[in-house]
C-alpha atoms as a PDB file:
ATOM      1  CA  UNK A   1      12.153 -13.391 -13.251  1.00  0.00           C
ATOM      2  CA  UNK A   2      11.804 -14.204 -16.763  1.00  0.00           C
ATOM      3  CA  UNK A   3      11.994 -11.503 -19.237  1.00  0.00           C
ATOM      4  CA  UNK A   4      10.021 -12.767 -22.086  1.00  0.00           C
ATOM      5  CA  UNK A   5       6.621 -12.281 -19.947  1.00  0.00           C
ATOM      6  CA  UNK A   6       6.562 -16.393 -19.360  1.00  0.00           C
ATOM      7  CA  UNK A   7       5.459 -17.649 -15.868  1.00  0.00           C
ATOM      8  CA  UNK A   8       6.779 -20.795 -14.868  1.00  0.00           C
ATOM      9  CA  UNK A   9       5.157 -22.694 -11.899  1.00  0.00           C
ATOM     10  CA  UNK A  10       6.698 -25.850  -9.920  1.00  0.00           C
ATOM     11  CA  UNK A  11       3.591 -27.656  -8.808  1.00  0.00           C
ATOM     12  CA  UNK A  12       3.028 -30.565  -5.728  1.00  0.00           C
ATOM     13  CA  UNK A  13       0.710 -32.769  -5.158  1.00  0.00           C
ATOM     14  CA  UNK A  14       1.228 -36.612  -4.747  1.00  0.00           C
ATOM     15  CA  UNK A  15      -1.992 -37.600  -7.211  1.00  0.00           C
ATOM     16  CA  UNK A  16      -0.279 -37.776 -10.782  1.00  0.00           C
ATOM     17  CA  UNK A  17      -3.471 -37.689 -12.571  1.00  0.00           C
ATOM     18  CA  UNK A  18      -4.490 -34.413 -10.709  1.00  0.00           C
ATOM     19  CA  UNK A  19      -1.090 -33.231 -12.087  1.00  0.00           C
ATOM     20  CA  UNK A  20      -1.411 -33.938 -15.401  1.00  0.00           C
ATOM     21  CA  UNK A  21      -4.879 -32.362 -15.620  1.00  0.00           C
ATOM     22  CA  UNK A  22      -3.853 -29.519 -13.910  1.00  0.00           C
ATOM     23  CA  UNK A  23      -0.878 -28.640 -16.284  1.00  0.00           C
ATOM     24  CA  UNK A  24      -2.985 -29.692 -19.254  1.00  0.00           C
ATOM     25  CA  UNK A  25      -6.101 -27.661 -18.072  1.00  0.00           C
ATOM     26  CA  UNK A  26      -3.635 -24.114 -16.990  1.00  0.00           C
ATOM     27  CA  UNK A  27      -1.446 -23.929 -20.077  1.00  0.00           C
ATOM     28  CA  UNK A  28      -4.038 -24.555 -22.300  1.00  0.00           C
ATOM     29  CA  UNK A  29      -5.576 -21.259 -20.530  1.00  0.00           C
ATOM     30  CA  UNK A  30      -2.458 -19.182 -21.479  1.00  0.00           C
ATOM     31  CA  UNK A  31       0.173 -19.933 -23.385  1.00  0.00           C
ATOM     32  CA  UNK A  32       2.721 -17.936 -21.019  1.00  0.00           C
ATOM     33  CA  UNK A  33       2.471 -20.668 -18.314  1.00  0.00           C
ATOM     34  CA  UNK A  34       4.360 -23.375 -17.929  1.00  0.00           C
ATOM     35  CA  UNK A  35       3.606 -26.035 -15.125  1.00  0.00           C
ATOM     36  CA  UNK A  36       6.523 -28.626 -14.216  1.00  0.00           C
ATOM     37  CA  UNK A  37       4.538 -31.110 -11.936  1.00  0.00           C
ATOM     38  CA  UNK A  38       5.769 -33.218  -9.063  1.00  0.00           C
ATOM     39  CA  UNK A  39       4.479 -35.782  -6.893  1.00  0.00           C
ATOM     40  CA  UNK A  40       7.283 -35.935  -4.371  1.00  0.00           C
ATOM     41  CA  UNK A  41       8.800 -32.363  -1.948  1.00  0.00           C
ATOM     42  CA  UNK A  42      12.515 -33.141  -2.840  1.00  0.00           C
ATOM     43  CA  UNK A  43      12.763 -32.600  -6.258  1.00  0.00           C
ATOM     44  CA  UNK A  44      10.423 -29.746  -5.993  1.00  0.00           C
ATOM     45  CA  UNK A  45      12.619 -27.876  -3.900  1.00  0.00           C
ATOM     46  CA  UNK A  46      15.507 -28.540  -6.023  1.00  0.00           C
ATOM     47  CA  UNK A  47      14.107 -27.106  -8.697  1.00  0.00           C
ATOM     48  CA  UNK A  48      12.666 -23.791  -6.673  1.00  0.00           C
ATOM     49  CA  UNK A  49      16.654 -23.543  -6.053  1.00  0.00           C
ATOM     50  CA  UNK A  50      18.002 -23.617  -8.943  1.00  0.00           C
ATOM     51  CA  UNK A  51      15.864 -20.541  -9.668  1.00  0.00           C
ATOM     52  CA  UNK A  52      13.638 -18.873 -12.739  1.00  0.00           C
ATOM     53  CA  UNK A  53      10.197 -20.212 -10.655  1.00  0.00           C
ATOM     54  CA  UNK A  54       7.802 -17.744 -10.434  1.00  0.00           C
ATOM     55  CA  UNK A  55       5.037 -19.563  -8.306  1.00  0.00           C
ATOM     56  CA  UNK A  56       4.637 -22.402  -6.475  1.00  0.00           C
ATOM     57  CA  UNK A  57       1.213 -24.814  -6.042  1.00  0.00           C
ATOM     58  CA  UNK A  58       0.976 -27.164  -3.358  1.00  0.00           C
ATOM     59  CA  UNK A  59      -1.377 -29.582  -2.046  1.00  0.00           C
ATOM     60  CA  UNK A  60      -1.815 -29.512   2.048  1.00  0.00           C
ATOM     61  CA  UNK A  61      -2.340 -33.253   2.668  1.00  0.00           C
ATOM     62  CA  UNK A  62       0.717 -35.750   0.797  1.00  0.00           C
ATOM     63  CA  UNK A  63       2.442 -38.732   1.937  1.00  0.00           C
ATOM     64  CA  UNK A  64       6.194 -37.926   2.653  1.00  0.00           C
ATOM     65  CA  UNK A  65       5.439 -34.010   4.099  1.00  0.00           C
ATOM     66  CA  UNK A  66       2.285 -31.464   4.398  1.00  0.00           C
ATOM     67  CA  UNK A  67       1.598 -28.881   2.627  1.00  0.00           C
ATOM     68  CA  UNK A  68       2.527 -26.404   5.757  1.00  0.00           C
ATOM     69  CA  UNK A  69       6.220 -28.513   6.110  1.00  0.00           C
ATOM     70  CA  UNK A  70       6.924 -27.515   2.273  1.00  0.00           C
ATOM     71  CA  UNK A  71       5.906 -23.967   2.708  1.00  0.00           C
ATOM     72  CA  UNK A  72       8.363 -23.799   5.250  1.00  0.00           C
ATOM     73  CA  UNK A  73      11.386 -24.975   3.164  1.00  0.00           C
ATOM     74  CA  UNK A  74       9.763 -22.427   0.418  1.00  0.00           C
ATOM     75  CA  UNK A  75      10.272 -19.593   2.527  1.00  0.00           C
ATOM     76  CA  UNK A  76      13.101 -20.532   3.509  1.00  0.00           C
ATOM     77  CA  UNK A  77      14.895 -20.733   0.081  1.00  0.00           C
ATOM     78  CA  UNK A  78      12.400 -17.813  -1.212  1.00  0.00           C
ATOM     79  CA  UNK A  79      10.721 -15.111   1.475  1.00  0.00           C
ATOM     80  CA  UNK A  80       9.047 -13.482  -1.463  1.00  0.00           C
ATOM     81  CA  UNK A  81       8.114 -16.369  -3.957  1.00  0.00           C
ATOM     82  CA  UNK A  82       4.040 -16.428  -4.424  1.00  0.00           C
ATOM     83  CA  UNK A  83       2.607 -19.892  -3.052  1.00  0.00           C
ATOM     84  CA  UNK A  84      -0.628 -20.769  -3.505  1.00  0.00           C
ATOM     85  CA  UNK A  85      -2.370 -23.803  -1.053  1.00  0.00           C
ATOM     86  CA  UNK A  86      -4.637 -25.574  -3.560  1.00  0.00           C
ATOM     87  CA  UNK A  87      -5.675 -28.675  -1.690  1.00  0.00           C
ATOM     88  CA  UNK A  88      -8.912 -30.160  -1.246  1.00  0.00           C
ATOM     89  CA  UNK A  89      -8.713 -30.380   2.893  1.00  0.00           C
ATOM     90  CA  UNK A  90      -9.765 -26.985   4.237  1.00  0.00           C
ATOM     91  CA  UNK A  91     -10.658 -25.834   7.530  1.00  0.00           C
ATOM     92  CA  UNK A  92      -9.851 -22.260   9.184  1.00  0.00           C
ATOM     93  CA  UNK A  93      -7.538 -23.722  11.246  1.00  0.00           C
ATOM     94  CA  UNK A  94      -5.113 -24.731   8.398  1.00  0.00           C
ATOM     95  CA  UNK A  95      -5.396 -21.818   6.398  1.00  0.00           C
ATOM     96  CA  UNK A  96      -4.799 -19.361   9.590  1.00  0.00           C
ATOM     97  CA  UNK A  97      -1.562 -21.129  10.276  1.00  0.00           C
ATOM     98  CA  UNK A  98      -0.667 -21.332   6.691  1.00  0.00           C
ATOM     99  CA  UNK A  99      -1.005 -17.644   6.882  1.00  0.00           C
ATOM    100  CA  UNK A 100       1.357 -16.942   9.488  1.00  0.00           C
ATOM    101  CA  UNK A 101       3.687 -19.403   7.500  1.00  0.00           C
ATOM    102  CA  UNK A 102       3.941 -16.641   4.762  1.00  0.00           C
ATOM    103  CA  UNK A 103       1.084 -18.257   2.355  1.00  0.00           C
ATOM    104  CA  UNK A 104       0.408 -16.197  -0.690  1.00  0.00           C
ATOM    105  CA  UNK A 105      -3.426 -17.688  -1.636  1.00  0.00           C
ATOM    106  CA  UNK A 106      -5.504 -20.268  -0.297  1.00  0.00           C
ATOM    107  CA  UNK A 107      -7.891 -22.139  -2.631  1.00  0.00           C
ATOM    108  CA  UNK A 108     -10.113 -25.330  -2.351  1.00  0.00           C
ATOM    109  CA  UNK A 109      -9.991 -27.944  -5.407  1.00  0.00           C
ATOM    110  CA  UNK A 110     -13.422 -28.247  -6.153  1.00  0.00           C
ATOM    111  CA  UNK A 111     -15.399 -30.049  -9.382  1.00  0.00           C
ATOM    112  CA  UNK A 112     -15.593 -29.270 -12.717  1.00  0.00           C
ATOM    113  CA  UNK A 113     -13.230 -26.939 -14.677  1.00  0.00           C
ATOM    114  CA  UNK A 114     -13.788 -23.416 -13.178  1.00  0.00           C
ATOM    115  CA  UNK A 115     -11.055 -24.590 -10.377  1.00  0.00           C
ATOM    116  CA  UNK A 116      -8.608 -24.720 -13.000  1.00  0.00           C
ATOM    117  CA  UNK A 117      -9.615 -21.526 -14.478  1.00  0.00           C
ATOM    118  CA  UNK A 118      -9.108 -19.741 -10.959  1.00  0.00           C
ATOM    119  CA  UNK A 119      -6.198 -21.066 -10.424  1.00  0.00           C
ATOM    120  CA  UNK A 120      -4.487 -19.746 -13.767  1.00  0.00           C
ATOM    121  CA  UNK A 121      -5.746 -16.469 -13.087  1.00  0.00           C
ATOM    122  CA  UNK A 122      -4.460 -16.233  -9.632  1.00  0.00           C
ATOM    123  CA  UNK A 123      -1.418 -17.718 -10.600  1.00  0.00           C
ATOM    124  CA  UNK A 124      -1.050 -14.356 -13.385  1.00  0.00           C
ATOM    125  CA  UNK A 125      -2.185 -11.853 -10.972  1.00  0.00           C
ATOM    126  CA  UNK A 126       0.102 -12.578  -8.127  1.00  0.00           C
ATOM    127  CA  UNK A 127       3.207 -12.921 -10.030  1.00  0.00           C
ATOM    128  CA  UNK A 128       2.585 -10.009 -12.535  1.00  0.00           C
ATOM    129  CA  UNK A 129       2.281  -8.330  -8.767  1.00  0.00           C
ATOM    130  CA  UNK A 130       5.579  -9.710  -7.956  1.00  0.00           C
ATOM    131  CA  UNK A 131       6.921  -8.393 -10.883  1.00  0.00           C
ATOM    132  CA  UNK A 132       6.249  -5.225 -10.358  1.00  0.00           C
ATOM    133  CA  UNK A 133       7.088  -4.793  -6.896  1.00  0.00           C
ATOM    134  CA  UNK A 134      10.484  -6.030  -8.072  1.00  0.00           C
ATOM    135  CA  UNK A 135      10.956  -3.463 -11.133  1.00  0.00           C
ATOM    136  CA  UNK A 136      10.071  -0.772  -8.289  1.00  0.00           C
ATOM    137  CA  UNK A 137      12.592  -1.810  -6.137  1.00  0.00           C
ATOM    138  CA  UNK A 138      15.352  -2.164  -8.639  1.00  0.00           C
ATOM    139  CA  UNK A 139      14.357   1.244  -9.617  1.00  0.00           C
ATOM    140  CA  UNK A 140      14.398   2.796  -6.355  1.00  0.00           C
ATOM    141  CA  UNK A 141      17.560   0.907  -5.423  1.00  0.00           C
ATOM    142  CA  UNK A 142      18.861   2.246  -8.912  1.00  0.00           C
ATOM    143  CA  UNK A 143      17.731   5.952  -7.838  1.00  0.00           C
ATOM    144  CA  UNK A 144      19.462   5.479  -4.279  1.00  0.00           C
ATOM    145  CA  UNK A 145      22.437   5.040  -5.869  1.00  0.00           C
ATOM    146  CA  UNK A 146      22.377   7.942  -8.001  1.00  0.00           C
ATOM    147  CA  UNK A 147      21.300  10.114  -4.543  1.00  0.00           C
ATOM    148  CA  UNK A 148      24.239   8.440  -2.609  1.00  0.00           C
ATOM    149  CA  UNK A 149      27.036   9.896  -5.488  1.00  0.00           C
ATOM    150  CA  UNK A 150      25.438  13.392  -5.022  1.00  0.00           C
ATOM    151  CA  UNK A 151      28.209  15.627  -3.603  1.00  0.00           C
ATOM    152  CA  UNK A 152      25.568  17.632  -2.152  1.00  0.00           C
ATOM    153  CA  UNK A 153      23.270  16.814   0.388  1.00  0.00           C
ATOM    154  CA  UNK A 154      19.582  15.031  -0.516  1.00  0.00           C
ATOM    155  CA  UNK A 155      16.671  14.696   1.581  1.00  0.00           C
ATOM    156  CA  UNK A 156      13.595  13.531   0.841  1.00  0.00           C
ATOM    157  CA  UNK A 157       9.968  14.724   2.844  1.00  0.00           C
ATOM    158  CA  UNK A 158       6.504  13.525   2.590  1.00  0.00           C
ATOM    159  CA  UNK A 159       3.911  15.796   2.162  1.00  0.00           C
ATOM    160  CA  UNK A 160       3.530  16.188   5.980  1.00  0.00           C
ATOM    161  CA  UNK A 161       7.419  17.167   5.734  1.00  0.00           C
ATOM    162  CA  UNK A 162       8.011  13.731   7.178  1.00  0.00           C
ATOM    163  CA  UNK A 163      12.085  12.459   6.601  1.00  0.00           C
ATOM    164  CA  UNK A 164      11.381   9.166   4.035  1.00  0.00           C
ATOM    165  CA  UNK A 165      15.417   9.153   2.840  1.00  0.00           C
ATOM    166  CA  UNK A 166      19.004  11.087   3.570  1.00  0.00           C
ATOM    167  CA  UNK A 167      21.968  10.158   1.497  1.00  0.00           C
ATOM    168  CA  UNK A 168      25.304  10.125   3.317  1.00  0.00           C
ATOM    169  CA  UNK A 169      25.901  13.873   2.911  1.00  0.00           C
ATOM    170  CA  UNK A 170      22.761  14.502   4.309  1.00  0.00           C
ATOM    171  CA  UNK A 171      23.189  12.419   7.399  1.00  0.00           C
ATOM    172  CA  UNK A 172      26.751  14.450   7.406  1.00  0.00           C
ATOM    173  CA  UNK A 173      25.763  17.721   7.645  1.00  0.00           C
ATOM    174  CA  UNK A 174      22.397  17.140   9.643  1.00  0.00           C
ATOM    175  CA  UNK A 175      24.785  14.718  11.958  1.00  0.00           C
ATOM    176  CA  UNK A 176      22.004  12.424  12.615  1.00  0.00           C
ATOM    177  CA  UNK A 177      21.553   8.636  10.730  1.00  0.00           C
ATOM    178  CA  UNK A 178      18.853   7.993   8.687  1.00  0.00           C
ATOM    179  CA  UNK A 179      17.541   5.531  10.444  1.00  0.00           C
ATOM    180  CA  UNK A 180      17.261   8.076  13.120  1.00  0.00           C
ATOM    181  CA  UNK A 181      15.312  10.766  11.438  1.00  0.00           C
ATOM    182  CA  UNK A 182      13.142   8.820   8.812  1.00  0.00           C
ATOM    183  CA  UNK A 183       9.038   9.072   9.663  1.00  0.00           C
ATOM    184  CA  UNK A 184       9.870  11.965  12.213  1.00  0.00           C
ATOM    185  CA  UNK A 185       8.529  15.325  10.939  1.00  0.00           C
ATOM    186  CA  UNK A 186      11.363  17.946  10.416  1.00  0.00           C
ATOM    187  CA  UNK A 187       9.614  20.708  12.342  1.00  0.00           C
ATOM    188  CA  UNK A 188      10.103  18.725  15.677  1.00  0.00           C
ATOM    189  CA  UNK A 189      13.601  17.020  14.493  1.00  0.00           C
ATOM    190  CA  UNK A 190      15.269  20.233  14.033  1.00  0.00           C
ATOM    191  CA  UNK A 191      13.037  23.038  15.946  1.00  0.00           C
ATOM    192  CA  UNK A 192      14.920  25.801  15.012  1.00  0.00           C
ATOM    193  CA  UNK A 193      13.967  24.823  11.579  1.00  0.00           C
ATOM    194  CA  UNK A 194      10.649  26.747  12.300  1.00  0.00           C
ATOM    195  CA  UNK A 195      10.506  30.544  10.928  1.00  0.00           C
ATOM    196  CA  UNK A 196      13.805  30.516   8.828  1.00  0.00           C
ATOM    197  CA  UNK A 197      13.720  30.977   4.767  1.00  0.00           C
ATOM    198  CA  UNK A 198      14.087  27.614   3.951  1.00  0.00           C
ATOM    199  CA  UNK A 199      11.424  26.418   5.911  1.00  0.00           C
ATOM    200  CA  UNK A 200       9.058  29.305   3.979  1.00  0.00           C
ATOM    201  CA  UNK A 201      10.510  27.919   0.800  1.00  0.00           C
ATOM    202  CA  UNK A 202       9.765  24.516   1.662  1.00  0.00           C
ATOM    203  CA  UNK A 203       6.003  25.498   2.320  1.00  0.00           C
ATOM    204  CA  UNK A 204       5.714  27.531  -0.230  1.00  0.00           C
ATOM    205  CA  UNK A 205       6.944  24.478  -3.044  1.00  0.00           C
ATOM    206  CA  UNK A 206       4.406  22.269  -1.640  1.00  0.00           C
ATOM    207  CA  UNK A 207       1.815  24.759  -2.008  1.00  0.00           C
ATOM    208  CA  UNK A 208       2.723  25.747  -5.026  1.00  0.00           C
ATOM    209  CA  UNK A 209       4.138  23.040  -6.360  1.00  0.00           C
ATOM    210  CA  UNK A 210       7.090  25.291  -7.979  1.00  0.00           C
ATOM    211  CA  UNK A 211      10.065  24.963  -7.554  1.00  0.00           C
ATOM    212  CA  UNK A 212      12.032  26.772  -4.646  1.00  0.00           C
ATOM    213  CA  UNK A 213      15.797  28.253  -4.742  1.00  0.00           C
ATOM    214  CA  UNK A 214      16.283  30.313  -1.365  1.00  0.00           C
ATOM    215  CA  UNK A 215      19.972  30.992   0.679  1.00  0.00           C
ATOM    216  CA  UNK A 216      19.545  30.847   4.372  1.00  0.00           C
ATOM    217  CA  UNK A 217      21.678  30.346   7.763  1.00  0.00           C
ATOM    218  CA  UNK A 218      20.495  27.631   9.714  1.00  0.00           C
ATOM    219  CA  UNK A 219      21.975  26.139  13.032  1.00  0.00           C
ATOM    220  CA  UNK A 220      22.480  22.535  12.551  1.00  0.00           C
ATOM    221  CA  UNK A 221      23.260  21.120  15.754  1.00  0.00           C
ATOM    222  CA  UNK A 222      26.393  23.296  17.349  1.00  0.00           C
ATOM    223  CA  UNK A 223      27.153  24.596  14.539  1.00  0.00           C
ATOM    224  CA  UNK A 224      25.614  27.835  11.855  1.00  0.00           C
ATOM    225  CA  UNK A 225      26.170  27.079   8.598  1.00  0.00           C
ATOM    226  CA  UNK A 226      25.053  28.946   5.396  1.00  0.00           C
ATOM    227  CA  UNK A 227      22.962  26.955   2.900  1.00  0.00           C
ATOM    228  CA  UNK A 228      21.689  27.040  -0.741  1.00  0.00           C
ATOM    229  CA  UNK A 229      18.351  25.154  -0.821  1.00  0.00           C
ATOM    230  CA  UNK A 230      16.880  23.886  -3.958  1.00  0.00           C
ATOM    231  CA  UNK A 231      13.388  22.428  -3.329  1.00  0.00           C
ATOM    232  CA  UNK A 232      11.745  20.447  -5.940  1.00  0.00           C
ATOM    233  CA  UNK A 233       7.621  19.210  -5.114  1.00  0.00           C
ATOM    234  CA  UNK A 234       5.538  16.534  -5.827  1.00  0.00           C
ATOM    235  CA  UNK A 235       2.403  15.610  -4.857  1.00  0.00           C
ATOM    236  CA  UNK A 236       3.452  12.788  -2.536  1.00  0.00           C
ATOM    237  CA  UNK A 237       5.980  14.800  -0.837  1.00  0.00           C
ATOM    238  CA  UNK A 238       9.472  17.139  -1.453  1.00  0.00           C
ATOM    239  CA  UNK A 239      13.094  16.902  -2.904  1.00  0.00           C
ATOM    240  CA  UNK A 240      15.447  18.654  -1.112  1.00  0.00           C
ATOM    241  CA  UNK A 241      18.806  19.342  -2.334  1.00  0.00           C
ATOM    242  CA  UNK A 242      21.191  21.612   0.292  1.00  0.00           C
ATOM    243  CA  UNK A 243      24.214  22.996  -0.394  1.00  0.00           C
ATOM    244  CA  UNK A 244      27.052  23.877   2.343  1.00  0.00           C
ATOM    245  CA  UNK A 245      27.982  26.794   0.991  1.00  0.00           C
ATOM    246  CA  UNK A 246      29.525  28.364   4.810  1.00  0.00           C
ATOM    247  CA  UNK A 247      32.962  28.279   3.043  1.00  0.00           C
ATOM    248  CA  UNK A 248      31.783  30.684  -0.054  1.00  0.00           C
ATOM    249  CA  UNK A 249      29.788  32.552   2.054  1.00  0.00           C
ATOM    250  CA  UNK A 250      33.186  33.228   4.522  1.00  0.00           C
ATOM    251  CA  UNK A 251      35.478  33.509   1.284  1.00  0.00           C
ATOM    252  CA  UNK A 252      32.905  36.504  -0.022  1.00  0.00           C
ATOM    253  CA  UNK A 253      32.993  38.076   3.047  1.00  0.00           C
ATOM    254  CA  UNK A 254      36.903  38.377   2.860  1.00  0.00           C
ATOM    255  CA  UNK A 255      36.557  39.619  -0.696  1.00  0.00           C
ATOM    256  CA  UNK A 256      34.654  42.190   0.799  1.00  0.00           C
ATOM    257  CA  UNK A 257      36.613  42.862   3.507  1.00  0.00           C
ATOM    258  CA  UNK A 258      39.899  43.298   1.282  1.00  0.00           C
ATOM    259  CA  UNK A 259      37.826  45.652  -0.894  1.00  0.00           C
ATOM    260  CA  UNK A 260      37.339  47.574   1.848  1.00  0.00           C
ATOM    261  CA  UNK A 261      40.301  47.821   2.261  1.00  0.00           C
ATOM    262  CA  UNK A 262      41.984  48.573  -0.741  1.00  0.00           C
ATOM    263  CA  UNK A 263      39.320  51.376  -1.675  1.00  0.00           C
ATOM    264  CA  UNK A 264      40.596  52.965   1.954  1.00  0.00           C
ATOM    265  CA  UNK A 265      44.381  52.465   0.851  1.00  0.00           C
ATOM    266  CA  UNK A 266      43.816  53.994  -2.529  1.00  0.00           C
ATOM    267  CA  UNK A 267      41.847  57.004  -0.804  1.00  0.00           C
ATOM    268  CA  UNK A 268      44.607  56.916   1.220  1.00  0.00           C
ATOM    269  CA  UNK A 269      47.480  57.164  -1.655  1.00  0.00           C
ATOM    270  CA  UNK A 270      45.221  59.645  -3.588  1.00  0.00           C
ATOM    271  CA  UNK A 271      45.303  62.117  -0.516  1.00  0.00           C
END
């Protein structure tokens, strides 16, 4: 992708006029495009990979391969790069199995200039789509990092409580994998879930959307741990962030415990 906004499209079709007048006709409608034509597959695909090609054009019916045969070697170098069929030979036929091929858009060449005109505009809206399905994945690959250096455990609900992500801590203390427990609903995941604190404070951030601080002991498979919950809603959904805190919990209780004991000793000494 091509910071600078630019679009750059490789474009085949074996009729070199049709080529010219399609480049001419496109970049004349916008400035940001750039169309490299080509009349034969080969050097087409050479230049999809080497890379900074943001669509591709292609006529169905040429000489040395179909439109369908280049598709394939498209999606085979690129799953995700937008290809548009722009041939003059349509039937349903074609365009169904072009479909299951992986086809991004399917237009007929027709007369006059309008065909050029939807073409550039397709061309803009399916890669400024692309575009933005890639900035939201490198930010949510970006955010999944951050979650997986948490020392704490993170989980992540839906608003139907729903699992949608666990870091490793998570998966850790719950002892289940992620790919286990996300799209199953917590309530039947982890029954005994139901009528403890944190499941009230869960509830009650959603509904309120406030956030939630609550300590609770929850059993966790075979084993009862002590947690500090910190619950933070959205309207999509709920971040969870759950802190073991067993150890502190068993470490204040020994506190107590010498306490105890040294108020009895020092009653003890007094008398």
């Amino acid at each position: 992708m091509i910071s600078n906004g630019s679009i750059t499209v490789v474009h085949l079709d074996d009729d070199g006029d049709l080529l010219d007048l399609t480049r001419e006709f496109i970049e004349r409608n916008d400035e940001r495009l750039t169309v490299e034509g080509y009349e034969e597959p080969e050097p087409a695909l050479s230049r999809i990979m080497e890379g900074d090609v943001d669509c591709v054009v292609t006529d169905y019916k040429m000489a040395n391969m179909d439109g369908l045969g280049f598709l394939q070697e498209v999606r085979d170098t690129d799953p995700d790069l937008p290809v548009i069929f722009f041939t003059g030979k349509g039937s349903e036929e074609i365009a169904s199995e072009a479909i299951s091929l992986g086809v991004t858009d399917y237009l007929q060449k027709g007369s006059g200039t309008e065909q050029f005109q939807l073409l550039a505009n397709r061309i803009k809206s399916l890669v400024t789509r692309r575009r933005a399905e890639q900035r939201a994945a490198e930010a949510d690959r970006r955010i999944r990092q951050v979650y997986e250096r948490i020392t704490v455990a993170f989980v992540a609900f839906d608003n139907e409580f729903r699992f949608t992500y666990l870091n490793q801590q998570a998966e850790e203390m719950l002892g289940r994998d992620a790919s286990e427990l996300e799209g199953e609903v917590l309530w039947r995941a982890f029954p005994s879930a139901e009528g403890t604190d944190a499941a009230a404070a869960l509830r009650e951030a959603m509904a309120e959307q406030e956030a939630v601080h609550v300590r609770d002991e929850l059993d966790i498979g075979p084993d009862h741990v002590h947690v500090q919950l910190h619950a933070y809603p959205s309207e999509d959904g709920v971040s969870v962030f759950v802190e073991d805190v067993t150890e502190d919990v068993a470490r204040e209780a020994e506190l107590e415990e010498l306490r105890s004991e040294l108020e009895i000793t020092e009653k003890q000494f007094r008398t």
